[in-house]
N, C-alpha and C. Protein backbone atom coordinates (compact mmCIF):
# COMPACT_ATOMS: atom_id res chain seq x y z
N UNK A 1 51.91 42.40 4.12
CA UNK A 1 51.28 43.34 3.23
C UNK A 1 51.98 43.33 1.88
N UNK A 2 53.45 43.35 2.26
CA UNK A 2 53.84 43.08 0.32
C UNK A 2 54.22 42.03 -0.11
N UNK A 3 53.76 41.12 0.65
CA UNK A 3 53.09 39.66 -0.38
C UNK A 3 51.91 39.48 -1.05
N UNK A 4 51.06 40.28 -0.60
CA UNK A 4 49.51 40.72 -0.67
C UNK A 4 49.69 41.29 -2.16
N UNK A 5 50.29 42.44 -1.71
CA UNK A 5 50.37 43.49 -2.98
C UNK A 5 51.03 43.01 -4.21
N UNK A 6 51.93 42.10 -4.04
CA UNK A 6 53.05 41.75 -5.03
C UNK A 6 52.28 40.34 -5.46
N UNK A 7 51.08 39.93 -4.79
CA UNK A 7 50.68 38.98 -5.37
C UNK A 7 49.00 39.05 -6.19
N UNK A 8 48.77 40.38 -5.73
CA UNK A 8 47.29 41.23 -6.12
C UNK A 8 47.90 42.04 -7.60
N UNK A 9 49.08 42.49 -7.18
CA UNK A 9 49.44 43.46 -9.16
C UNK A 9 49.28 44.46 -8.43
N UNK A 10 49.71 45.20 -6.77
CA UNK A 10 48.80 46.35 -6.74
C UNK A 10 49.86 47.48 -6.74
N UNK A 11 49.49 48.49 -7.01
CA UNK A 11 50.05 50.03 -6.69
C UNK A 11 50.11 50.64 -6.05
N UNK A 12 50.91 50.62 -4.89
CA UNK A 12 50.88 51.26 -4.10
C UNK A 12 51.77 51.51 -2.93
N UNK A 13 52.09 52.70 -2.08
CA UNK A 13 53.60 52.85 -1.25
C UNK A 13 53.49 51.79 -0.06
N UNK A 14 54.17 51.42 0.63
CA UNK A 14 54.05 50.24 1.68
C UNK A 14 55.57 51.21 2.11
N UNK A 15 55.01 51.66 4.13
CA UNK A 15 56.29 52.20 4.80
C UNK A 15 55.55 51.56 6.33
N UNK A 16 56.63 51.45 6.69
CA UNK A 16 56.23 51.00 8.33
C UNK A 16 55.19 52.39 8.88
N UNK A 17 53.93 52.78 9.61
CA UNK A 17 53.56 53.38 10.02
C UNK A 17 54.03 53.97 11.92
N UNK A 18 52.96 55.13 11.69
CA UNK A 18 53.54 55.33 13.65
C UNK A 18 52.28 54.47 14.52
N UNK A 19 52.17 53.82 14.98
CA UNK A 19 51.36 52.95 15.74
C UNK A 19 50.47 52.53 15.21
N UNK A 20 50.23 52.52 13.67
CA UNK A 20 49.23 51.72 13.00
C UNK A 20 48.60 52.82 11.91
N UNK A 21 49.05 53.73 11.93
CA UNK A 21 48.52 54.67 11.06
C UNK A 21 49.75 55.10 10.02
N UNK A 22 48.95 55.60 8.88
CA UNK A 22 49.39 55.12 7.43
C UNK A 22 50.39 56.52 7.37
N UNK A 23 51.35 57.16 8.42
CA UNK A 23 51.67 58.18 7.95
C UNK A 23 53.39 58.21 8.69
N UNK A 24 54.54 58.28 7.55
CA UNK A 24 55.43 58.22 8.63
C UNK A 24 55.86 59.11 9.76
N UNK A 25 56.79 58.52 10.60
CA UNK A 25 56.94 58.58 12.12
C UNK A 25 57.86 60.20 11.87
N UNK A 26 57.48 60.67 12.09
CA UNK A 26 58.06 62.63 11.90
C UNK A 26 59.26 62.32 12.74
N UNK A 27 59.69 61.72 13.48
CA UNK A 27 60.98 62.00 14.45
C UNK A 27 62.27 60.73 12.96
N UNK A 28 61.60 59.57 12.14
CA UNK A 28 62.73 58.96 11.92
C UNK A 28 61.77 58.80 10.38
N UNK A 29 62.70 58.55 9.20
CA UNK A 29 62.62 58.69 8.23
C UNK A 29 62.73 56.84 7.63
N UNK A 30 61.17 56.34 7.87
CA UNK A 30 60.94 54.62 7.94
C UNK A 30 61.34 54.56 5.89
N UNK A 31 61.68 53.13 5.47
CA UNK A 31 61.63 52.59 4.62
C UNK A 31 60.76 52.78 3.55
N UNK A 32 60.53 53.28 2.12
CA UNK A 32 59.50 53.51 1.59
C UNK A 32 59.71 52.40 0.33
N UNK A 33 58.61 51.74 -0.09
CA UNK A 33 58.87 50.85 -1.05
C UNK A 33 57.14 51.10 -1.79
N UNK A 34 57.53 51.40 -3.15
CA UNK A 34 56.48 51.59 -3.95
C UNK A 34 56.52 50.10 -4.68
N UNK A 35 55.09 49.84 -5.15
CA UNK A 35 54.54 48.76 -5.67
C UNK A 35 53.98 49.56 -6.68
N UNK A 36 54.40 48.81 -7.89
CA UNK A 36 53.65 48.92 -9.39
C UNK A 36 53.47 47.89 -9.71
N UNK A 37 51.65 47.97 -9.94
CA UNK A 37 51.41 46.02 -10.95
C UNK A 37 52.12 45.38 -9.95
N UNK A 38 52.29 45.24 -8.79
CA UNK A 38 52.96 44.38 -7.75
C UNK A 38 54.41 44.19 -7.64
N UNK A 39 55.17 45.01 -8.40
CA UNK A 39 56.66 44.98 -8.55
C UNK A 39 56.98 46.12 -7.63
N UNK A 40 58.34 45.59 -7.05
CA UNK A 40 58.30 46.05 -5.40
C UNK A 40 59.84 47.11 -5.54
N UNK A 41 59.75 48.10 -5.76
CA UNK A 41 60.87 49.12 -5.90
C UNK A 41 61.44 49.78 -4.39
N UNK A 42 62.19 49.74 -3.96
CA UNK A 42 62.91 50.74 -2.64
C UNK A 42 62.83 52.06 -3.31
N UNK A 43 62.39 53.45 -2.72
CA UNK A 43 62.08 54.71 -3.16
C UNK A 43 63.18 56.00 -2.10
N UNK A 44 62.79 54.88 -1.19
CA UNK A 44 63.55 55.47 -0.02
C UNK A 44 64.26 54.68 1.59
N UNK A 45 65.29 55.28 0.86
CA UNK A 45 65.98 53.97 2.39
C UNK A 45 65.39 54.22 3.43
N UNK A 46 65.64 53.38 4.40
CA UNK A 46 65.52 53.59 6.08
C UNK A 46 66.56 54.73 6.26
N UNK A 47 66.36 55.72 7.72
CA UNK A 47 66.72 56.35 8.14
C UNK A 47 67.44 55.14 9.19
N UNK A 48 68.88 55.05 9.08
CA UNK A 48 69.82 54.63 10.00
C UNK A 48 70.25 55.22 11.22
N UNK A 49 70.61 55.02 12.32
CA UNK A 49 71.91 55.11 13.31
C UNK A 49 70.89 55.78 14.40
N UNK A 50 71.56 56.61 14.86
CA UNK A 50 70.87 57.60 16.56
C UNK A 50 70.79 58.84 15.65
N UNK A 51 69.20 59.62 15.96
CA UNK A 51 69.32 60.57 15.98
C UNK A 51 69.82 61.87 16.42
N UNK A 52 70.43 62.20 15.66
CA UNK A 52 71.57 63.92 16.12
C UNK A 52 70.57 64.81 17.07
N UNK A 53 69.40 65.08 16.18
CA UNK A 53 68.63 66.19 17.09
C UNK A 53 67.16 65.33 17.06
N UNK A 54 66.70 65.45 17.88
CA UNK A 54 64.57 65.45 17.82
C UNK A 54 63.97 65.98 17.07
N UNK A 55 63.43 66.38 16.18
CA UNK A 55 62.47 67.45 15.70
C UNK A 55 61.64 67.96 16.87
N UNK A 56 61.22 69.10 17.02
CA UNK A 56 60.73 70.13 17.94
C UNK A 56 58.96 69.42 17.51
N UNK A 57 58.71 68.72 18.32
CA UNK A 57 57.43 68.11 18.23
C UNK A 57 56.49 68.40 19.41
N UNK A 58 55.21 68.84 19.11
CA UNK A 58 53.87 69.00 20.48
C UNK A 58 53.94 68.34 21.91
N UNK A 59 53.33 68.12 22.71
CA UNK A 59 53.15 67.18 23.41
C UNK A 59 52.00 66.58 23.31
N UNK A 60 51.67 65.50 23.84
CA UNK A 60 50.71 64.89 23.00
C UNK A 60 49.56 64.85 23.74
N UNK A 61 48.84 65.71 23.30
CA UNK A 61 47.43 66.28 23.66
C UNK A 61 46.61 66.85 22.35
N UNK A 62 45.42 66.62 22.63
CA UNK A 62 44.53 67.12 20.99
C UNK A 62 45.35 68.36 20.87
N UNK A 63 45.19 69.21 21.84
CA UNK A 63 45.31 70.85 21.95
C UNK A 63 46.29 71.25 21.16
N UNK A 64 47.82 70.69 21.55
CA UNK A 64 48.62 70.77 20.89
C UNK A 64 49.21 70.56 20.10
N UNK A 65 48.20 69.24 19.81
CA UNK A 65 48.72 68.56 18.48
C UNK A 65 48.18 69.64 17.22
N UNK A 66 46.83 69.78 17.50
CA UNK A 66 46.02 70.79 16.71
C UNK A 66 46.70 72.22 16.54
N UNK A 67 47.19 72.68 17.45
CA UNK A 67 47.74 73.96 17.11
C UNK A 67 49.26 73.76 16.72
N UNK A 68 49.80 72.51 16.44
CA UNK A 68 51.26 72.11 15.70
C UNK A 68 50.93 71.85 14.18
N UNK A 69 49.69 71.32 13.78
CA UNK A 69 49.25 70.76 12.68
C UNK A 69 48.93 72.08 12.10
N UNK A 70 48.64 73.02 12.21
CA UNK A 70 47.95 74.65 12.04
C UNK A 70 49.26 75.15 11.44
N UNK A 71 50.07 75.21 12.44
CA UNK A 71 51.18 75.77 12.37
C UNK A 71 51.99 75.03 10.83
N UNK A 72 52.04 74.12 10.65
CA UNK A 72 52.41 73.75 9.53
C UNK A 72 51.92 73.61 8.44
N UNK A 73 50.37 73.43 8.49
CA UNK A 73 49.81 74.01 7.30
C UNK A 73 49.60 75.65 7.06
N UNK A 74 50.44 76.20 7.62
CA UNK A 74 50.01 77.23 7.05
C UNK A 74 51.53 78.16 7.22
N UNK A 75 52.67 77.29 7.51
CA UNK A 75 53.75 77.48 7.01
C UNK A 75 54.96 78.33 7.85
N UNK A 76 53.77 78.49 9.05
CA UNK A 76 55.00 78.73 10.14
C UNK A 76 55.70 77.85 11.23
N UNK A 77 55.80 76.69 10.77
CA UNK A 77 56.65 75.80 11.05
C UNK A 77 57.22 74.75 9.58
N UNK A 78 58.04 74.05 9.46
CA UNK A 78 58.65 72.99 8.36
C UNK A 78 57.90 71.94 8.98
N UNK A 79 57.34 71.29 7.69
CA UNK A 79 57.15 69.96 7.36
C UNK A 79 57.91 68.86 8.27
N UNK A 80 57.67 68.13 9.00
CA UNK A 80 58.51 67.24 8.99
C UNK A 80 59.10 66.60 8.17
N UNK A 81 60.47 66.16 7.73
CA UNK A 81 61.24 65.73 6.94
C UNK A 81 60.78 64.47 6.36
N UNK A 82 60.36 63.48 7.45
CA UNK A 82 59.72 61.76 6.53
C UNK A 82 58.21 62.17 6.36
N UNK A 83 57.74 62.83 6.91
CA UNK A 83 56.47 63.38 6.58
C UNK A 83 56.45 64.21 5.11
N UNK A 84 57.50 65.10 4.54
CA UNK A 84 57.49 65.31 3.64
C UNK A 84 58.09 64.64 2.46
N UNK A 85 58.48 63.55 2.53
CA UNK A 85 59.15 62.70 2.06
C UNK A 85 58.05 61.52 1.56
N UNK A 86 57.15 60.95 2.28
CA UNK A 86 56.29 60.73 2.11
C UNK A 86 55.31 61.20 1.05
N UNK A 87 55.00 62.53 1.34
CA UNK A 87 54.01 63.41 0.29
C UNK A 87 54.95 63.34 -1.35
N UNK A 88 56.25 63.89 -0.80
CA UNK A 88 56.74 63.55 -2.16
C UNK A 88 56.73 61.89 -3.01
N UNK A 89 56.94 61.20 -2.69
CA UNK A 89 56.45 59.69 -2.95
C UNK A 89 55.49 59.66 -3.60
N UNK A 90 54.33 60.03 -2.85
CA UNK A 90 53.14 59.77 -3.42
C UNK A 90 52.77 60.71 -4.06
N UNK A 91 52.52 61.89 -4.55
CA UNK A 91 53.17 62.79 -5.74
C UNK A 91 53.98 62.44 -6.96
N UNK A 92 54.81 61.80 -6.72
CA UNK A 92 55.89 61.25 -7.64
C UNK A 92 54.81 60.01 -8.50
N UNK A 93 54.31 59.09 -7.88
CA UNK A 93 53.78 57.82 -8.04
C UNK A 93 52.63 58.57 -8.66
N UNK A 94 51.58 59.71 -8.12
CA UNK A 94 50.64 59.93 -8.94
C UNK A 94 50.91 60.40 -10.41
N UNK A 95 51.68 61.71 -10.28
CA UNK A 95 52.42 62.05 -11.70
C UNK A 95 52.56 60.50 -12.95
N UNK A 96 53.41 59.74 -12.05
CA UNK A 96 53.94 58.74 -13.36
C UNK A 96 52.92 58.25 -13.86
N UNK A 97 51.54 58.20 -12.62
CA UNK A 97 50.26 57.06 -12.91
C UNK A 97 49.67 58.22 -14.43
N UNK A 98 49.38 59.50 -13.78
CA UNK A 98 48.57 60.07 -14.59
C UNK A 98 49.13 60.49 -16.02
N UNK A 99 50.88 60.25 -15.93
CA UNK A 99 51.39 60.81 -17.43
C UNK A 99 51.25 60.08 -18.42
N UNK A 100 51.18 61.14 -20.01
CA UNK A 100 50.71 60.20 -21.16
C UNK A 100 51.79 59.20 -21.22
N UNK A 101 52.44 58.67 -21.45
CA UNK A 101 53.22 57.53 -21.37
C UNK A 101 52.86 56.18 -20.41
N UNK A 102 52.57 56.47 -19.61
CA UNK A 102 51.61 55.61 -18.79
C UNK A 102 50.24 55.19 -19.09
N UNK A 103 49.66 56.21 -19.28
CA UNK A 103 48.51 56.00 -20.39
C UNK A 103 48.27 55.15 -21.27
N UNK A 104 49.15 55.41 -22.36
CA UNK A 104 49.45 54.74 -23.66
C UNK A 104 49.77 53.48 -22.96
N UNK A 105 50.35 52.99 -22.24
CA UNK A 105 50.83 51.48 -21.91
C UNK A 105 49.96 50.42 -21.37
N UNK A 106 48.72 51.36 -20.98
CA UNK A 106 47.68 50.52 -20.27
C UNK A 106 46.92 50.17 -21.64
């Protein structure tokens, strides 16, 4: 994928996903590497070594996944940490896209 990107010019975050889906793994904090115009920046290291604690995660059933996902949008539980780490990324990357300075350069 970031041969693709780095050889397309493209924009955009590239992180290992959780089983194929575009969102990182809430228990470990994967590699984040943003692509601009195909230039390949590290944003965020890998999360190294054994984890100390688990994050307090559902079991995995719609039911509970749904009433864990509730629970955090609406703020009675924390974000997961690479999950919010993530959002910040791509936040960060939109800001720079949409500021006048960026603008002007295109």
């Amino acid at each position: 994928m970031a041969a693709t990107w780095a050889l397309t010019g493209a924009h955009a975050l590239l992180l290992r996903g959780t089983e194929g889906e575009p969102v990182a793994d809430a228990r470990r904090t994967p590699r984040m590497e943003i692509f601009r115009d195909g230039e390949r920046t590290e944003v965020q290291p890998q999360q190294d070594g054994p984890l100390v604690q688990l994050p307090s995660l559902p079991t995995v059933d719609a039911a509970h996944t749904a009433a864990y996902i509730s629970a955090v949008l609406n703020g009675s539980l924390p974000i997961p940490t690479p999950i919010a780490l993530q959002v910040e990324h791509i936040l960060r990357e939109v800001h720079h896209h949409d500021s006048p300075a960026h603008a002007h350069a295109l």
